[in-house]
N, C-alpha and C. Protein backbone atom coordinates (compact mmCIF):
# COMPACT_ATOMS: atom_id res chain seq x y z
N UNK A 1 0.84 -1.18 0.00
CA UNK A 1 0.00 0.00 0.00
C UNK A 1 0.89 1.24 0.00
N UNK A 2 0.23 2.28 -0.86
CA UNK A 2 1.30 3.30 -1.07
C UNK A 2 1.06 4.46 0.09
N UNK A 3 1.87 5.11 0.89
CA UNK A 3 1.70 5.52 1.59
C UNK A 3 0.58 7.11 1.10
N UNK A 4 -0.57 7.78 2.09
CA UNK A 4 -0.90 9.05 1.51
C UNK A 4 0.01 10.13 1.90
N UNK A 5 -0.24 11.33 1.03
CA UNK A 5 0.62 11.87 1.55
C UNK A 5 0.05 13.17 2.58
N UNK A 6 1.00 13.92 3.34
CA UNK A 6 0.22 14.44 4.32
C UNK A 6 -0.80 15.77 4.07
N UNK A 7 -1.95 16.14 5.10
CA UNK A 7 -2.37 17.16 4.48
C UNK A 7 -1.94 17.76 3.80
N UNK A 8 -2.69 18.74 2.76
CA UNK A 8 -2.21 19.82 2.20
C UNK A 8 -0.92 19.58 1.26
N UNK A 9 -0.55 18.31 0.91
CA UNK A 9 0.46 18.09 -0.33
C UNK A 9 -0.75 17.44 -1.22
N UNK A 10 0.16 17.64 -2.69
CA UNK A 10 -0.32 17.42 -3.74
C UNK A 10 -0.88 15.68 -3.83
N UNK A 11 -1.77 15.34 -4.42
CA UNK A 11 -2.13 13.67 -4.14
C UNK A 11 -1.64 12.93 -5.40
N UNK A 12 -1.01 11.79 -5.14
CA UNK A 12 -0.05 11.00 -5.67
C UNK A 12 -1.41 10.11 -6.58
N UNK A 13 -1.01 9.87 -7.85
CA UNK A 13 -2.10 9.38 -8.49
C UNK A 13 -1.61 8.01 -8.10
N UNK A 14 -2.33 6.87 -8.18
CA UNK A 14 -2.25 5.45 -8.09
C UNK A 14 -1.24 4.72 -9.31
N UNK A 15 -0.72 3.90 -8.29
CA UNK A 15 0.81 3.52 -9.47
C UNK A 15 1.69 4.49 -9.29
N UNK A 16 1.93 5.50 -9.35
CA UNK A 16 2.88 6.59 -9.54
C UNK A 16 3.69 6.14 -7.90
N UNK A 17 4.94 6.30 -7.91
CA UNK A 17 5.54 6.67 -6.88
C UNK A 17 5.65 7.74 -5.73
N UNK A 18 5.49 7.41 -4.48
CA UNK A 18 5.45 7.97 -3.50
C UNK A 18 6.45 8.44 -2.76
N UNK A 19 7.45 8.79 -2.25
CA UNK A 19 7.09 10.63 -2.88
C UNK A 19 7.29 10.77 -4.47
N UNK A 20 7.22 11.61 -5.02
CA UNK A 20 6.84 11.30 -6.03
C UNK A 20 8.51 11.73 -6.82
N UNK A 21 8.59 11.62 -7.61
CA UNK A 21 10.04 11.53 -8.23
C UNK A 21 10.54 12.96 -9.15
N UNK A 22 11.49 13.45 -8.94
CA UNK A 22 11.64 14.70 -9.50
C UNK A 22 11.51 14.67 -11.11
N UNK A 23 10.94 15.67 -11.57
CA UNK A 23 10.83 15.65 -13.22
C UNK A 23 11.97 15.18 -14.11
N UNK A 24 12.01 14.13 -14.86
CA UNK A 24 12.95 13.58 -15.78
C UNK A 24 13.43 12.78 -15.21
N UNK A 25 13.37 12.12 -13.90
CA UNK A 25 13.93 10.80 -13.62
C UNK A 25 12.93 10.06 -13.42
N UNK A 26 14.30 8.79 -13.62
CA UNK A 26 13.48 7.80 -13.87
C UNK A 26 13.12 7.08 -12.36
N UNK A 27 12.28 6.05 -11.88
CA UNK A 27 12.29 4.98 -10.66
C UNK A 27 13.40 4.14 -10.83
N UNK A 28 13.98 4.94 -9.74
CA UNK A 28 15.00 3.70 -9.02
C UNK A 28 16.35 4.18 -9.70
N UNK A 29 16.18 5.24 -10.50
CA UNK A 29 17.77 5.81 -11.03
C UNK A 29 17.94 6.86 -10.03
N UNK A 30 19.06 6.34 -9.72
CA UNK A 30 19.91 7.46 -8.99
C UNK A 30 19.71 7.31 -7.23
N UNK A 31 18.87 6.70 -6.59
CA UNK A 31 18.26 6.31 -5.94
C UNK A 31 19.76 5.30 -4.80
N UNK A 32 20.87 4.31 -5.33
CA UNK A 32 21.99 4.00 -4.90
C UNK A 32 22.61 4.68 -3.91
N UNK A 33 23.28 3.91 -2.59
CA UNK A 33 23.75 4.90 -1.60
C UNK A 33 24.98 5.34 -2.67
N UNK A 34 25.38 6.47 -2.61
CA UNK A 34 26.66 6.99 -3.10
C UNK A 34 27.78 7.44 -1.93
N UNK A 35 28.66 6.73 -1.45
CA UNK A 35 29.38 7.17 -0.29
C UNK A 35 30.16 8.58 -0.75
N UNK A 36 30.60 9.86 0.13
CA UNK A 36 30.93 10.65 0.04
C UNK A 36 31.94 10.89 -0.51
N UNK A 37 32.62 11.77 -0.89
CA UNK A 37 34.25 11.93 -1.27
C UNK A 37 34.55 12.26 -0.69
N UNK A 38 36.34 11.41 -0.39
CA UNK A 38 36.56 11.47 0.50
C UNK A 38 37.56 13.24 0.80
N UNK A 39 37.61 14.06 -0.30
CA UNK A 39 38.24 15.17 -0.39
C UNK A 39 36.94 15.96 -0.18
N UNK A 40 37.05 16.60 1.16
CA UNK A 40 35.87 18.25 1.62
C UNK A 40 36.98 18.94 1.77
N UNK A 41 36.98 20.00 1.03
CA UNK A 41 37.33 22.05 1.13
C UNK A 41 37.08 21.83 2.13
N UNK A 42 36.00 22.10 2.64
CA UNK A 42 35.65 22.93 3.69
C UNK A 42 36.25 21.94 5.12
N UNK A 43 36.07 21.04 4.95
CA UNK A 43 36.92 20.01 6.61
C UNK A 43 38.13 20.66 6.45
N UNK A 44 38.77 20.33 5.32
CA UNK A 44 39.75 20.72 5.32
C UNK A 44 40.86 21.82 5.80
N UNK A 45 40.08 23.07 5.50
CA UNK A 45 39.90 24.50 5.95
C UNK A 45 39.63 24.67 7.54
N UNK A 46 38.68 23.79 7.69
CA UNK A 46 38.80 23.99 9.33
C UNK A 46 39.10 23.11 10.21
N UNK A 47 39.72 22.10 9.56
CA UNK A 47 40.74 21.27 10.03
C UNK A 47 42.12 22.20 10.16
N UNK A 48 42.47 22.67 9.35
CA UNK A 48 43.56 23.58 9.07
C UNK A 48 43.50 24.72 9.83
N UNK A 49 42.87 25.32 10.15
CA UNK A 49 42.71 26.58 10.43
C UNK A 49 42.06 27.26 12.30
N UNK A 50 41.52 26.38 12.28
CA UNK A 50 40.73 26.56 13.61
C UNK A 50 41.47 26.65 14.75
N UNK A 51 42.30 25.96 14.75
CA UNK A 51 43.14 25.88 15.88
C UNK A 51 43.76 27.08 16.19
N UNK A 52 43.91 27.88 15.09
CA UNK A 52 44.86 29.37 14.98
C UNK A 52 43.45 30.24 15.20
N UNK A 53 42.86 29.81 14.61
CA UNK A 53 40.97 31.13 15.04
C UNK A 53 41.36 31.03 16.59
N UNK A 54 40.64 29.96 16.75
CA UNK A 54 40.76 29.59 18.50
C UNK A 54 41.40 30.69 19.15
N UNK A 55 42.93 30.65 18.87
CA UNK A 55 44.38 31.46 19.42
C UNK A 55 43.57 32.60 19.30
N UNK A 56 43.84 33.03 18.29
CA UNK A 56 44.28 34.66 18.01
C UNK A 56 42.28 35.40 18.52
N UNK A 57 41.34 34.90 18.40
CA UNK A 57 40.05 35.17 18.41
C UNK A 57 39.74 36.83 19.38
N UNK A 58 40.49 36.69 20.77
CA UNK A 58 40.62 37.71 22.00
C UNK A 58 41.07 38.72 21.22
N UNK A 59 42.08 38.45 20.40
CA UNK A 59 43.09 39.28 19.99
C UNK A 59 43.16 40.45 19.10
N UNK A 60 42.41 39.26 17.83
CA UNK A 60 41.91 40.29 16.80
C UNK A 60 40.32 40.54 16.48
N UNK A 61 39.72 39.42 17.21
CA UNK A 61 38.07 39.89 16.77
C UNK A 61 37.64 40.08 17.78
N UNK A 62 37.17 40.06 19.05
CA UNK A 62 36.80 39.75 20.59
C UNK A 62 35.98 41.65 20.07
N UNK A 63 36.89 42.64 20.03
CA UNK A 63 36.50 43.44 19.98
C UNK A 63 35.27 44.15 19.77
N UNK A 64 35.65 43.23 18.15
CA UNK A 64 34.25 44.35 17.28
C UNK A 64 33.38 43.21 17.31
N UNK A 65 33.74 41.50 17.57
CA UNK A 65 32.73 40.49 17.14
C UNK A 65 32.14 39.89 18.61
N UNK A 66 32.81 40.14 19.80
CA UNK A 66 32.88 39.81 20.87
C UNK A 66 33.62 38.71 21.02
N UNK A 67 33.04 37.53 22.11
CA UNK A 67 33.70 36.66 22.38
C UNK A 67 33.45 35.44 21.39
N UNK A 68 34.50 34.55 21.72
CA UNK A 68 34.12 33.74 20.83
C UNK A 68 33.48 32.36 21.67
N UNK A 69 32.11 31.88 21.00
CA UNK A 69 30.95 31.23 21.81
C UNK A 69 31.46 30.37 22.11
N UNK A 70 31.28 29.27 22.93
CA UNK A 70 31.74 27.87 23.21
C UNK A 70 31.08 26.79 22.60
N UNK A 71 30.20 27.32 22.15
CA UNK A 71 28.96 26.11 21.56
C UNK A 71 29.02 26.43 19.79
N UNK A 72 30.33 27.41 19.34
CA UNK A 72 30.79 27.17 18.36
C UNK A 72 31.63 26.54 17.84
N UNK A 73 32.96 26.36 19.02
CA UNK A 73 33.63 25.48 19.19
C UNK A 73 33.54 24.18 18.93
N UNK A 74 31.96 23.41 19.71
CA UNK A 74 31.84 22.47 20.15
C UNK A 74 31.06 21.46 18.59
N UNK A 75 30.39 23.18 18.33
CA UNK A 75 29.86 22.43 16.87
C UNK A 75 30.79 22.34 15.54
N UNK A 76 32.08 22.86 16.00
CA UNK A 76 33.45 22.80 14.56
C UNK A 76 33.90 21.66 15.20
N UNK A 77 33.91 20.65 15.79
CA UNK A 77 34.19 19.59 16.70
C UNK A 77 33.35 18.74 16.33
N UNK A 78 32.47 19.22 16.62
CA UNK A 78 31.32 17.93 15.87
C UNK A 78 31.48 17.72 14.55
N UNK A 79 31.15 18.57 13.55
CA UNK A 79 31.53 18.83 12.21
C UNK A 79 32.79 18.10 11.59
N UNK A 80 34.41 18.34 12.52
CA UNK A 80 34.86 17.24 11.83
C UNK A 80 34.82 15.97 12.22
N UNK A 81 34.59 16.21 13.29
CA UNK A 81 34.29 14.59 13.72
C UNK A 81 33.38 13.83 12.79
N UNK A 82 32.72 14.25 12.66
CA UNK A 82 31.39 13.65 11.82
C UNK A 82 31.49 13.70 10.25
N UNK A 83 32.89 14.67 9.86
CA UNK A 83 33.05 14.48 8.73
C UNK A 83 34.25 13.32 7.47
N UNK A 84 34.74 12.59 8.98
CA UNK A 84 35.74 11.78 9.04
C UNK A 84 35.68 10.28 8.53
């Protein structure tokens, strides 16, 4: 049974796929887990870099940006962790 869909979305005609499939694809293309690459810019960058933000933060931004949060820290921590 195909699932409905919730109020106020568009209604899935019978047979058709649920959710319904973006225009020009096909069922079941593209659909494959694709594992990530393993090259991110951006980890990279703040793999690289953060440790020196961290430092200098009092020094050169504290001023005009204030302090620097702890629960920003904690989420560039999570981030690479999770991007590993």
């Amino acid at each position: 049974m195909t699932p409905s869909p919730a109020p106020g979305l568009p209604h899935c005609e019978p047979g058709l796929p649920w959710p319904p499939l973006m225009p020009g694809t096909a069922a079941g293309v593209g659909l494959a887990y694709r594992p990530r690459s393993p090259s991110n810019t951006l980890k990279d960058v703040v793999e690289d870099h953060l440790g020196e933000l961290l430092r200098v933060w009092d020094e050169r931004y504290r001023k005009d940006h204030g302090p620097f949060h702890p629960r920003l820290e904690k989420l560039f921590e999570a981030f690479l962790k999770a991007s590993t």
